[in-house]
C-alpha atoms as a PDB file:
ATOM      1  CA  UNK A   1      -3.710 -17.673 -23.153  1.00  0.00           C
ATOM      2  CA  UNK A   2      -5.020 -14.471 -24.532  1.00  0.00           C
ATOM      3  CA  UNK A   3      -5.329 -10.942 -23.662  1.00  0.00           C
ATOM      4  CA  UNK A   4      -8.026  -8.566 -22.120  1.00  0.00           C
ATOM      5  CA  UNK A   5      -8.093  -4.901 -21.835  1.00  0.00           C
ATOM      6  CA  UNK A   6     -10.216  -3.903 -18.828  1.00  0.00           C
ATOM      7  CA  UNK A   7     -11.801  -0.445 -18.679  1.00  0.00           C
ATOM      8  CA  UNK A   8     -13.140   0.748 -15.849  1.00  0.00           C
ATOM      9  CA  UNK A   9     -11.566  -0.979 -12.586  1.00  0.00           C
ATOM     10  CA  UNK A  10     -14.469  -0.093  -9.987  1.00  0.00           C
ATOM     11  CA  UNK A  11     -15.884  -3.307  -8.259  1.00  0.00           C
ATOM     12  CA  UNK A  12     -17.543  -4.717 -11.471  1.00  0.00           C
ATOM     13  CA  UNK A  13     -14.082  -4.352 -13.502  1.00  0.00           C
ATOM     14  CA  UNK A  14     -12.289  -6.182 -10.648  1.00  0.00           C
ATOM     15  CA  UNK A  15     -14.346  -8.813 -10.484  1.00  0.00           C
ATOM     16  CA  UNK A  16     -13.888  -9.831 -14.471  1.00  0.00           C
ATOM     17  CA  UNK A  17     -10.423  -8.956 -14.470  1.00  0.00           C
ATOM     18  CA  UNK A  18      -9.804 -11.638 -11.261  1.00  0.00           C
ATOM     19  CA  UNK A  19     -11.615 -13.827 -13.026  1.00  0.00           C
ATOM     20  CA  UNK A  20     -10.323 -14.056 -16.245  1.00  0.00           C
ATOM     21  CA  UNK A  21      -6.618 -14.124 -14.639  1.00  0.00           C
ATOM     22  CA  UNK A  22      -8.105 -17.228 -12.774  1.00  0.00           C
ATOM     23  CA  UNK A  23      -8.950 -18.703 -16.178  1.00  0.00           C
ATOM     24  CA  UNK A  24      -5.135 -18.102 -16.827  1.00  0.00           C
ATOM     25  CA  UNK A  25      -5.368 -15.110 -19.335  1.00  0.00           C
ATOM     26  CA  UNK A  26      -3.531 -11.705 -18.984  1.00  0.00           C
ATOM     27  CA  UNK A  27      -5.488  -8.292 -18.207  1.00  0.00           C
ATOM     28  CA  UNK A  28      -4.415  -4.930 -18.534  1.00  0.00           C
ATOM     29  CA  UNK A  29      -6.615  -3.123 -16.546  1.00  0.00           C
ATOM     30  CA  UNK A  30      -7.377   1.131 -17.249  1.00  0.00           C
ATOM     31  CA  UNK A  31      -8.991   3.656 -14.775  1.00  0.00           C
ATOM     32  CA  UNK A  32      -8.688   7.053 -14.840  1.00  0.00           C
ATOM     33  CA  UNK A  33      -8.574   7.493 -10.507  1.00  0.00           C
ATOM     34  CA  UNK A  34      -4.426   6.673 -10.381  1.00  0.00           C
ATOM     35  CA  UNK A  35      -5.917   5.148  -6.531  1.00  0.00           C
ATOM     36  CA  UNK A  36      -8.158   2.324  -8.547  1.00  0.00           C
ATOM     37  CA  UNK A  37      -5.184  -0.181  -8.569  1.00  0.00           C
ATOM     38  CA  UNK A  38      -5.624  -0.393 -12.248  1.00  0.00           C
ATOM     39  CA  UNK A  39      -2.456  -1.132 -14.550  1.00  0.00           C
ATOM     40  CA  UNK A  40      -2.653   2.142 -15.771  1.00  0.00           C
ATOM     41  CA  UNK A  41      -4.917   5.508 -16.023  1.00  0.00           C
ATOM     42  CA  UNK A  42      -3.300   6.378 -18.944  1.00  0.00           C
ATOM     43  CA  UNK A  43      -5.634   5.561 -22.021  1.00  0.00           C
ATOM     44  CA  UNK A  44      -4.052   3.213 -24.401  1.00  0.00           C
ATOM     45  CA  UNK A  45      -2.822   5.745 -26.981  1.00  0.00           C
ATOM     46  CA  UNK A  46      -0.803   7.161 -24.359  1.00  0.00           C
ATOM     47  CA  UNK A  47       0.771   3.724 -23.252  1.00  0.00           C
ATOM     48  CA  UNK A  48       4.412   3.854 -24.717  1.00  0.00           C
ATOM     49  CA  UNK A  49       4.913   0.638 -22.969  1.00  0.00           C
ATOM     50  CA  UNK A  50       2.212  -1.144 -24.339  1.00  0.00           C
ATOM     51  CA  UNK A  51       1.343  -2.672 -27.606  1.00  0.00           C
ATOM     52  CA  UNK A  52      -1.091  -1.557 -29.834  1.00  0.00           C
ATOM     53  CA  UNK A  53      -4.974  -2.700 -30.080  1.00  0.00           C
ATOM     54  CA  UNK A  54      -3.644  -6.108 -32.314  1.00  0.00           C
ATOM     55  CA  UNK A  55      -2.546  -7.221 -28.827  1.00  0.00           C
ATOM     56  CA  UNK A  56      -5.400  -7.300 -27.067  1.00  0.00           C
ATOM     57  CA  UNK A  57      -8.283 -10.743 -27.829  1.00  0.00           C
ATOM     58  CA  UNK A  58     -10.991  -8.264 -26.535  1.00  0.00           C
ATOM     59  CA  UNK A  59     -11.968  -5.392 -24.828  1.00  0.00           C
ATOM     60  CA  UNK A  60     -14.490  -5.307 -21.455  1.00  0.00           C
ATOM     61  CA  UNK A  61     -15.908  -1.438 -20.710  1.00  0.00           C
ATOM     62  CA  UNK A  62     -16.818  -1.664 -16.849  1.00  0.00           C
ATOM     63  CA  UNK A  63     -17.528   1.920 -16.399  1.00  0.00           C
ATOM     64  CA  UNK A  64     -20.281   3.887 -16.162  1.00  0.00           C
ATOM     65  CA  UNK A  65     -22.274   4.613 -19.476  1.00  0.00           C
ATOM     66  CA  UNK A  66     -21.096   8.307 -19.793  1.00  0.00           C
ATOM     67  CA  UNK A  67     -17.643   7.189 -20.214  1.00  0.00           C
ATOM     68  CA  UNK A  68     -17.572   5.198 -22.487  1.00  0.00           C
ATOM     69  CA  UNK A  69     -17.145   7.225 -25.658  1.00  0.00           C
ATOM     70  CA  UNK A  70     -13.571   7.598 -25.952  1.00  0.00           C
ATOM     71  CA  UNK A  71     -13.485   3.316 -26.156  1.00  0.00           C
ATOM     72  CA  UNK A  72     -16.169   3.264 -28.115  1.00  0.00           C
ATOM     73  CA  UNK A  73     -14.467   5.655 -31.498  1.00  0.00           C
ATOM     74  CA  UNK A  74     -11.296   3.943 -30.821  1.00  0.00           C
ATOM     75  CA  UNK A  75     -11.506   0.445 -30.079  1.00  0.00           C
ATOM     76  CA  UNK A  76     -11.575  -1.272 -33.591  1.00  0.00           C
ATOM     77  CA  UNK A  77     -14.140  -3.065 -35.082  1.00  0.00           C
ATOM     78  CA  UNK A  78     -11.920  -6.097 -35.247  1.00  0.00           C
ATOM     79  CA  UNK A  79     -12.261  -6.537 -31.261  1.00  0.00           C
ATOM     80  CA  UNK A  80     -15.568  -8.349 -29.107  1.00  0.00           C
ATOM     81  CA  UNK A  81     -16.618  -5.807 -26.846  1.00  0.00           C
ATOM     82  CA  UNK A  82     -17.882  -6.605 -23.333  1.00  0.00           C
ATOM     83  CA  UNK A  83     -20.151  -4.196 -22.249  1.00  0.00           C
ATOM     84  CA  UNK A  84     -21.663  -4.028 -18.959  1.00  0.00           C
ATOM     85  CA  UNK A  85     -25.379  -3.240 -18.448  1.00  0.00           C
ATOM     86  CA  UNK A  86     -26.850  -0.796 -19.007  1.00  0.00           C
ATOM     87  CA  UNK A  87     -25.732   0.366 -22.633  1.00  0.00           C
ATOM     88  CA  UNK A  88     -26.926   3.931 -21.494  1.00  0.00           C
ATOM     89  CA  UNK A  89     -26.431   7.172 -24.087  1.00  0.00           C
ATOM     90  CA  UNK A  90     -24.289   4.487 -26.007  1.00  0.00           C
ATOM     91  CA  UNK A  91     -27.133   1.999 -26.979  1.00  0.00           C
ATOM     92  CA  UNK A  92     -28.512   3.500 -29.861  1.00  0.00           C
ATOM     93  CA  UNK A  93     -25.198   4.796 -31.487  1.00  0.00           C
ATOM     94  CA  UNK A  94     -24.564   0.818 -31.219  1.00  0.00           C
ATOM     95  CA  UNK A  95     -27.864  -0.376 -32.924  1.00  0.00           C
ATOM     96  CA  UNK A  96     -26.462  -1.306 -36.123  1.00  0.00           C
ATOM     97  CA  UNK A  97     -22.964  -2.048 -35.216  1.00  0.00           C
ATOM     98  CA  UNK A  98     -21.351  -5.346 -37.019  1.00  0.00           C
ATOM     99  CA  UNK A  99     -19.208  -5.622 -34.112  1.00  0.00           C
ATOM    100  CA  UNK A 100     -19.371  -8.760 -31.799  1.00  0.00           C
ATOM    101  CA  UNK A 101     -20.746  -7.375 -28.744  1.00  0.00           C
ATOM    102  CA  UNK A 102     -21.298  -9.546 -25.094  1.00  0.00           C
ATOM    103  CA  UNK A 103     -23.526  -7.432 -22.817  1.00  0.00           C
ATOM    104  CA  UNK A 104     -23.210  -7.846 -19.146  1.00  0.00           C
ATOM    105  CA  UNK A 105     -26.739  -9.215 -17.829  1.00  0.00           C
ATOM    106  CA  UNK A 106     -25.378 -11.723 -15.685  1.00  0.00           C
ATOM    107  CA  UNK A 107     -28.468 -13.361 -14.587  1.00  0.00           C
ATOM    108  CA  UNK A 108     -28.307 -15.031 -17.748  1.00  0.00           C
ATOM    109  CA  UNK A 109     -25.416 -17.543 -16.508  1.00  0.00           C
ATOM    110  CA  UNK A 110     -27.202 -18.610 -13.059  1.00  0.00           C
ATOM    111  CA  UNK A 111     -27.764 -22.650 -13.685  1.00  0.00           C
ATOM    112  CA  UNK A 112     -30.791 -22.269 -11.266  1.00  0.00           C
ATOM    113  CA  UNK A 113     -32.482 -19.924 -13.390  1.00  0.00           C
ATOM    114  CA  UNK A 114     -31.577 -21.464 -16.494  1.00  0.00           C
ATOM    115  CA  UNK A 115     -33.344 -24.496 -15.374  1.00  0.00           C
ATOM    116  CA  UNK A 116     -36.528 -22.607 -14.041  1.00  0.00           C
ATOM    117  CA  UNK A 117     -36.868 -20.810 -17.741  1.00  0.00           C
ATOM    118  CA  UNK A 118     -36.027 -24.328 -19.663  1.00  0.00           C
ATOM    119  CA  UNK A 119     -39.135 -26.350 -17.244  1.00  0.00           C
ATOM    120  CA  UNK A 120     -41.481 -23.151 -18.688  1.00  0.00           C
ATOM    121  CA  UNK A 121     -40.655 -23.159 -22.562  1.00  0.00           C
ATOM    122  CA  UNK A 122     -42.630 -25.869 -23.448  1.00  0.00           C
ATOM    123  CA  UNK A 123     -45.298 -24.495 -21.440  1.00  0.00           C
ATOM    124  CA  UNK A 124     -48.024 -21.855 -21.806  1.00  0.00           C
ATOM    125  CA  UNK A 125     -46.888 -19.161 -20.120  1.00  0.00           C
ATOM    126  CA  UNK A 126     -50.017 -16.659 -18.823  1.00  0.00           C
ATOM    127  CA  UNK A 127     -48.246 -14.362 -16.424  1.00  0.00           C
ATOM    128  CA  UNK A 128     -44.960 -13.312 -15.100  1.00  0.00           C
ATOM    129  CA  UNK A 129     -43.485 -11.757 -12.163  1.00  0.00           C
ATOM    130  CA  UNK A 130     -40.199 -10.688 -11.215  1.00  0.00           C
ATOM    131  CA  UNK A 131     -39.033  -8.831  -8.173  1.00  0.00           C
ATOM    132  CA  UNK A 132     -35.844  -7.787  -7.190  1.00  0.00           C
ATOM    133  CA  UNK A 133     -34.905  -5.716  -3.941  1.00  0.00           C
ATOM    134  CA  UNK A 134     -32.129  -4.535  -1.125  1.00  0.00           C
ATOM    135  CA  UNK A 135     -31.444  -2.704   1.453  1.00  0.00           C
ATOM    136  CA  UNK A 136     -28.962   0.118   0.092  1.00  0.00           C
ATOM    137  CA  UNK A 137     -26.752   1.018   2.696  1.00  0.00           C
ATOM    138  CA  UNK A 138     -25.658  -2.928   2.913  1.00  0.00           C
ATOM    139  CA  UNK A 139     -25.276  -3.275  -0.575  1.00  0.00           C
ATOM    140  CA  UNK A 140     -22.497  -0.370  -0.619  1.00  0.00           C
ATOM    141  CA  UNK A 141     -20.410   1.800   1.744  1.00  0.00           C
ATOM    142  CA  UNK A 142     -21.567   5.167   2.492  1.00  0.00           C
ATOM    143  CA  UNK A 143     -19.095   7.153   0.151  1.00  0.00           C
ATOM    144  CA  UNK A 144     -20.171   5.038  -3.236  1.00  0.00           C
ATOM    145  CA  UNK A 145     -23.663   5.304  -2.256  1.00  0.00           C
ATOM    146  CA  UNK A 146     -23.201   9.274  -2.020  1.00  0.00           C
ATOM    147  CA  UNK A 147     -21.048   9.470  -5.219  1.00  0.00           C
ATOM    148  CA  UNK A 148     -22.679   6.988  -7.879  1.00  0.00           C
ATOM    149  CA  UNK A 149     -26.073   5.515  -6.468  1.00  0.00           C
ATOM    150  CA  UNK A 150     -27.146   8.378  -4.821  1.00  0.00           C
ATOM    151  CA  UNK A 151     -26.339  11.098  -7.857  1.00  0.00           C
ATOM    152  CA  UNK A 152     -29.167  11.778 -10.841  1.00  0.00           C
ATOM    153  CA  UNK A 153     -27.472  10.410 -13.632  1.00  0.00           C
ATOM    154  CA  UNK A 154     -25.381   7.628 -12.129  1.00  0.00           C
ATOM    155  CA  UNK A 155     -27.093   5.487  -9.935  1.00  0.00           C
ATOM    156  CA  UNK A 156     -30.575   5.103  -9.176  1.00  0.00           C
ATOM    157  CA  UNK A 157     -32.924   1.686  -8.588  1.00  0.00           C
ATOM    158  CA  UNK A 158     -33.950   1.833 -12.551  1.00  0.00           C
ATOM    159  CA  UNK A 159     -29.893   1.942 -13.668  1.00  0.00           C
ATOM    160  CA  UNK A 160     -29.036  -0.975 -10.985  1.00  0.00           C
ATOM    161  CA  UNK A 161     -31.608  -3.606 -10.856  1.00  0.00           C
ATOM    162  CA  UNK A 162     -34.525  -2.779 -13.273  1.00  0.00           C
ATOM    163  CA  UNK A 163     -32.168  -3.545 -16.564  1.00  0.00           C
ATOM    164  CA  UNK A 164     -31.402  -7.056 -14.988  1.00  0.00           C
ATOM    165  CA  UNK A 165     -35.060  -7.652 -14.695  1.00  0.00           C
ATOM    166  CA  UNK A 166     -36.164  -6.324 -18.172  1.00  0.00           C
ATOM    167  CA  UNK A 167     -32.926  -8.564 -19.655  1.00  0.00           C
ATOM    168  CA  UNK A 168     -34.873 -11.478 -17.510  1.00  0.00           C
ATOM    169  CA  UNK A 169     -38.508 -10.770 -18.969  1.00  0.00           C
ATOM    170  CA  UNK A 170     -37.253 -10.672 -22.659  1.00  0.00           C
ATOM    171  CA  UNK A 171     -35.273 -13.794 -21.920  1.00  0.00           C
ATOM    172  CA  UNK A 172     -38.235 -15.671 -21.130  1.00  0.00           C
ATOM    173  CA  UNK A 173     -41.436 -13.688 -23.153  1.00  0.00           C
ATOM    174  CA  UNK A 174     -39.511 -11.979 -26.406  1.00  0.00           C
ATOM    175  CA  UNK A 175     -40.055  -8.581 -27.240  1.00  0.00           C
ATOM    176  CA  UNK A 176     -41.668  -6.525 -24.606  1.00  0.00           C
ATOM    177  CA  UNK A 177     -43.236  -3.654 -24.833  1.00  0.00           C
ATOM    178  CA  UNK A 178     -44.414  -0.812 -21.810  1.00  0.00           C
ATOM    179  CA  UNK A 179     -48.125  -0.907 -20.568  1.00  0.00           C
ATOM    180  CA  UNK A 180     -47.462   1.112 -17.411  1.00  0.00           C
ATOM    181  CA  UNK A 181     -44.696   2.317 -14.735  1.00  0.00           C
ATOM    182  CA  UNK A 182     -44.689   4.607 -11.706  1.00  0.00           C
ATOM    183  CA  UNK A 183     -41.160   5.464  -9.557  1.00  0.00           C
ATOM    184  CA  UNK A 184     -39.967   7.338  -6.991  1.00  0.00           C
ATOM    185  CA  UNK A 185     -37.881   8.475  -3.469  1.00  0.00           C
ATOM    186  CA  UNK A 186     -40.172   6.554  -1.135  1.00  0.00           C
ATOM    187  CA  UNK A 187     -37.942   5.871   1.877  1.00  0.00           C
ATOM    188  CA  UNK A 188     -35.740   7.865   4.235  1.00  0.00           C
ATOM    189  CA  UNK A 189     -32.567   7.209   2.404  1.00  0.00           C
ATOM    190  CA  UNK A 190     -30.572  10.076   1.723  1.00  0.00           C
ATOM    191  CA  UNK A 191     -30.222   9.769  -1.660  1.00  0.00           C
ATOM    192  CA  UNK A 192     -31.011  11.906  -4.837  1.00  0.00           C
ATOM    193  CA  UNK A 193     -32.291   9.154  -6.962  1.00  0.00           C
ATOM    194  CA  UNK A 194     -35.363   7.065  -7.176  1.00  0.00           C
ATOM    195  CA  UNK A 195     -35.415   3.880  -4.837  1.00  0.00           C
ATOM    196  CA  UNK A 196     -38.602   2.320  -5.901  1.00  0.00           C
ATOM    197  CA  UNK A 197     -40.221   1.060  -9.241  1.00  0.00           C
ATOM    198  CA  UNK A 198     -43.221  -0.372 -10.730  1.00  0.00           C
ATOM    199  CA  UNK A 199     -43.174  -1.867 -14.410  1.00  0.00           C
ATOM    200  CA  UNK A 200     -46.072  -3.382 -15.821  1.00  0.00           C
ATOM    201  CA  UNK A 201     -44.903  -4.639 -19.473  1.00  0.00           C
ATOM    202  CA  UNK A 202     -46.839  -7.195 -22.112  1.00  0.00           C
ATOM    203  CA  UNK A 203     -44.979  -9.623 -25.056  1.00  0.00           C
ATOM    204  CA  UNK A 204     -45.861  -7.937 -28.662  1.00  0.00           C
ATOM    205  CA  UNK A 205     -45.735 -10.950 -29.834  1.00  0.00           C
ATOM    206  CA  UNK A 206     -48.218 -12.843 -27.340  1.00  0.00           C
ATOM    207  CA  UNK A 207     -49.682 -10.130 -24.734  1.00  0.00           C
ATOM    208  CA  UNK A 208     -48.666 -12.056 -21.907  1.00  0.00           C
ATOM    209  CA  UNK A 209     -48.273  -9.758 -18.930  1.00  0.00           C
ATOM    210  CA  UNK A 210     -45.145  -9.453 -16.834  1.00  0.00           C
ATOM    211  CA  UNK A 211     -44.820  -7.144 -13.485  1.00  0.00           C
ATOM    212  CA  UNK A 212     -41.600  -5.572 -12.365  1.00  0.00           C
ATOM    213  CA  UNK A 213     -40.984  -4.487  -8.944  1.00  0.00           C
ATOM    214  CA  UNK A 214     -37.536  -3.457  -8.145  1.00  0.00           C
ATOM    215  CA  UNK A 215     -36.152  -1.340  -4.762  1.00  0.00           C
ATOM    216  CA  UNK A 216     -33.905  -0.435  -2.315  1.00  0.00           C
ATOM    217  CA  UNK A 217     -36.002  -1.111   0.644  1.00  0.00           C
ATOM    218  CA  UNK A 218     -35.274  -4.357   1.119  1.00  0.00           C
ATOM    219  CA  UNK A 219     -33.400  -5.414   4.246  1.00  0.00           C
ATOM    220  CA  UNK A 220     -32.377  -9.111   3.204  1.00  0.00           C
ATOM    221  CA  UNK A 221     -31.719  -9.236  -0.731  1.00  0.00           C
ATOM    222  CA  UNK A 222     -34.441 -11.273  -3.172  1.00  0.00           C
ATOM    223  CA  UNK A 223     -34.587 -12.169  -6.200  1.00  0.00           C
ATOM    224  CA  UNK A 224     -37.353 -13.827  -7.014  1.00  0.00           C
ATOM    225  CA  UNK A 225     -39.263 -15.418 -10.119  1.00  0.00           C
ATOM    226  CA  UNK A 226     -43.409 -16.604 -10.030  1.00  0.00           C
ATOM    227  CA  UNK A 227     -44.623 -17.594 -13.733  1.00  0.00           C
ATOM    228  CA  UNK A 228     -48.099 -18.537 -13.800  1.00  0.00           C
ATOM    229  CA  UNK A 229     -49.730 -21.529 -16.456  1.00  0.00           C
ATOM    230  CA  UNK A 230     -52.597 -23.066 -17.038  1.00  0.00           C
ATOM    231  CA  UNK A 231     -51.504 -25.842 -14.896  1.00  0.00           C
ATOM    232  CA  UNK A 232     -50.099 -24.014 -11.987  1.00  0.00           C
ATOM    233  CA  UNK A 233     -46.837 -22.576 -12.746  1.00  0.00           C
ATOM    234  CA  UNK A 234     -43.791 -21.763 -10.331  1.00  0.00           C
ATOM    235  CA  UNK A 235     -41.151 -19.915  -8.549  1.00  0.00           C
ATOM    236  CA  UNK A 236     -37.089 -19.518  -8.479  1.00  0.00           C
ATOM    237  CA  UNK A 237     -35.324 -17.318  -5.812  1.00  0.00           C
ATOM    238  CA  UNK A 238     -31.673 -16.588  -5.432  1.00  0.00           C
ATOM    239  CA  UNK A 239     -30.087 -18.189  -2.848  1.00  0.00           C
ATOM    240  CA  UNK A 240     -27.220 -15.422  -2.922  1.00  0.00           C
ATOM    241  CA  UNK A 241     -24.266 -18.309  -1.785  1.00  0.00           C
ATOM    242  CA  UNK A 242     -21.205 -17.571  -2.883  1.00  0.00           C
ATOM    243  CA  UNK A 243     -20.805 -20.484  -5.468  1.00  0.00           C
ATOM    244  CA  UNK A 244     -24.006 -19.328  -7.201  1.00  0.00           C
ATOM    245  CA  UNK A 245     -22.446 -15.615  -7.533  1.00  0.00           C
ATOM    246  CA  UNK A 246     -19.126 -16.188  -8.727  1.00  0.00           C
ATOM    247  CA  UNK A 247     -20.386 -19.150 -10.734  1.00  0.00           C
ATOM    248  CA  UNK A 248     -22.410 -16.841 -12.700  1.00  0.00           C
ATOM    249  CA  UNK A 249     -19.714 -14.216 -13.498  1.00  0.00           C
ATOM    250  CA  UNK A 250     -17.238 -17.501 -13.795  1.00  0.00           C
ATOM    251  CA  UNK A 251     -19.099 -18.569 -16.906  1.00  0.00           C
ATOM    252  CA  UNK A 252     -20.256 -14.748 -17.893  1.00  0.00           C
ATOM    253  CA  UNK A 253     -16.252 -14.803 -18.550  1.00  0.00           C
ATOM    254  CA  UNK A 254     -15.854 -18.104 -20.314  1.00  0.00           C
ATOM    255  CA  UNK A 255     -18.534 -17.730 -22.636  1.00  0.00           C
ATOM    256  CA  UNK A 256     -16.753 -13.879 -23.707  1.00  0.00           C
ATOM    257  CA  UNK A 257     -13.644 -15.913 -24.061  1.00  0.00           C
ATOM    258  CA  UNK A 258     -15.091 -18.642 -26.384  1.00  0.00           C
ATOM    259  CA  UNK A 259     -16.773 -15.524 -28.363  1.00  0.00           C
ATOM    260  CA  UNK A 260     -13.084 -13.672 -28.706  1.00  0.00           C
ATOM    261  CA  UNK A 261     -11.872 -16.850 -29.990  1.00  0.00           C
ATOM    262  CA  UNK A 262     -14.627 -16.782 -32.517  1.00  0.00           C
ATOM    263  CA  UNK A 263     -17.340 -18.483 -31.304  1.00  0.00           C
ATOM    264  CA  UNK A 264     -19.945 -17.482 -33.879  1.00  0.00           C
ATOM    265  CA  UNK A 265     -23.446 -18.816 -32.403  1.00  0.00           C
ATOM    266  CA  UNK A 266     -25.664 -16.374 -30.056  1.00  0.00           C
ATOM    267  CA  UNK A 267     -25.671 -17.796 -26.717  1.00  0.00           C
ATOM    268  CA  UNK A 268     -25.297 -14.342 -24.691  1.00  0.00           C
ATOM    269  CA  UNK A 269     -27.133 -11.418 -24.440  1.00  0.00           C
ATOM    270  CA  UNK A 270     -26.021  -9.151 -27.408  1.00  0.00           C
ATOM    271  CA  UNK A 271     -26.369  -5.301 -28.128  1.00  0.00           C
ATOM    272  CA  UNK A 272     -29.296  -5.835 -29.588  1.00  0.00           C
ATOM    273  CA  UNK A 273     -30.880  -7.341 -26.072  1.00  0.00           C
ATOM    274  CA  UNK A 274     -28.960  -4.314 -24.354  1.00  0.00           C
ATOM    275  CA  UNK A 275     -30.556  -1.821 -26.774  1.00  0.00           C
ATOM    276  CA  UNK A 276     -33.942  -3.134 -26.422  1.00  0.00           C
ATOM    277  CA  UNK A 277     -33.766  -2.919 -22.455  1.00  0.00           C
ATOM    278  CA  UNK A 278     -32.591   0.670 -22.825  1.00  0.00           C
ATOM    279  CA  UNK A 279     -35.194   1.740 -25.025  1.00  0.00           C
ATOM    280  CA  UNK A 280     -37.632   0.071 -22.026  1.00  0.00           C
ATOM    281  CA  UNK A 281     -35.430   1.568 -19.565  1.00  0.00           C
ATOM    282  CA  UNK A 282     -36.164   5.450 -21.661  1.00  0.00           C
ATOM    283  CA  UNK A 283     -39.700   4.479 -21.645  1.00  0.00           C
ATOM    284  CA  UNK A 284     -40.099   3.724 -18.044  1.00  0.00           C
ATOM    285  CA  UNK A 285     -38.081   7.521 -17.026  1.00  0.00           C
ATOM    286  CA  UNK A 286     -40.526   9.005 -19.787  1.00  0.00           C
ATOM    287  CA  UNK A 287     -43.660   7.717 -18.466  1.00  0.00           C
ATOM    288  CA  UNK A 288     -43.591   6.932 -14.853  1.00  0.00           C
ATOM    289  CA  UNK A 289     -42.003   9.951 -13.714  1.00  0.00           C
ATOM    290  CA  UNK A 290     -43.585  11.376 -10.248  1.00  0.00           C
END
């Protein structure tokens, strides 16, 4: 059995903390709001009652990007890091880190997906497209929408859904690099943020073109995949059923458990993957702004 820290115990931090206590490990869980149900919103300095960082097999930061600087100065070098997406502010003060570091793009661990990218890599890929959409005020209540997704800073359609898609382009092309973006507040949502955006990216390495379409319009949820070849190509959509949800963050959790245990080859999305979607993510704010 070993031992997780958990900071940050919104609905993201609850969800690996429940499921690494189903694998049978123990979690200490840390959020500052004393209402979060966390074990404590005292940071760990502070916790007389607990051991020190030698304790702990590794460390997952759940909250948003802005707060994780505290964890990342203190938590030793010794420890994996989980970190969920996106690296934010943090990314490029983690670019040459010697650290073991999981980041949290969980589309990586959805067995339909992984199929649909392994029937394409021994094929000539000549176009990509990924979209990925909802309808907002079904995704969250009211009061999160108004204090995180709705807020400059916090939430936004770029922050929530465009880093999973980036993550998903690189997975399947390499190294990307911006050809063209537009964004904005397009709908009647009473937000502050952006709820649309258009990406238009090519591989360095090949120039194969990939566009991005990510929103909050969307009434029923999609995910969806089209990859084009000389020969036709295909498509993969999300099914959103429950066993293909917590499948994915099932085995997001094993495979963080196997790399805490020291588990040396790179079968996860690392900081450099988060730091390269960040710099996209920079890119797309810088250029597409309207």
């Amino acid at each position: 059995m070993a031992k997780f820290l958990v900071a940050g115990y919104g609905s993201i931090g609850k969800c690996h903390a429940s499921v690494l206590r189903d694998l049978g490990h123990k979690v200490v869980s840390y959020d500052p709001n004393p209402n979060a149900g966390a074990t404590t919103s005292r940071l760990p300095d502070e916790m007389q009652w607990e051991a020190g960082w030698e304790s702990y097999d590794g460390v997952l930061l759940c909250m948003h990007p802005n707060a994780r600087g505290w964890w990342l100065r203190h938590v030793p070098n010794t420890l994996p890091l989980f970190v969920e997406k996106p690296l934010g502010i943090d990314a490029f003060s983690l670019s040459h880190t010697t650290r073991r570091i999981m980041v949290g793009f969980c589309w990586r661990w959805n067995l339909a997906l992984k199929a649909f990218r392994s029937e394409f890599q021994e094929q000539r890929i000549c176009s990509m497209g990924i979209y990925g959409g909802h309808w907002l005020p079904n995704w969250h209540d009211e009061s999160h929408t108004e204090r995180y997704h709705g807020t400059p800073g916090l939430g936004g359609v770029i922050n929530d859904s465009l880093s999973h898609a980036l993550y998903i382009a690189r997975w399947f092309l390499g190294d990307l690099e911006l050809a063209g973006a537009t964004y904005g507040h397009l709908s009647a949502l009473d937000i502050q943020t952006e709820d649309v955006c258009a990406v238009l990216l090519r591989a360095k390495d090949t120039g194969i073109p990939c566009s991005i379409n990510v929103d909050y319009l969307c009434r029923e949820r999609r995910h969806a995949i089209s990859v084009i070849t000389p020969n036709g190509g295909g498509g993969w959509e999300c099914m959103f059923t429950e066993s293909e949800i917590d499948g994915m963050y099932e085995r997001q959790m094993i495979r963080f458990v196997e790399v805490c245990e020291g588990e040396r080859s790179y079968g996860y999305p690392t900081y450099l993957d988060g730091v390269a979607v960040q710099f996209l993510m920079n890119e797309v704010r810088d250029t597409g702004a309207r």
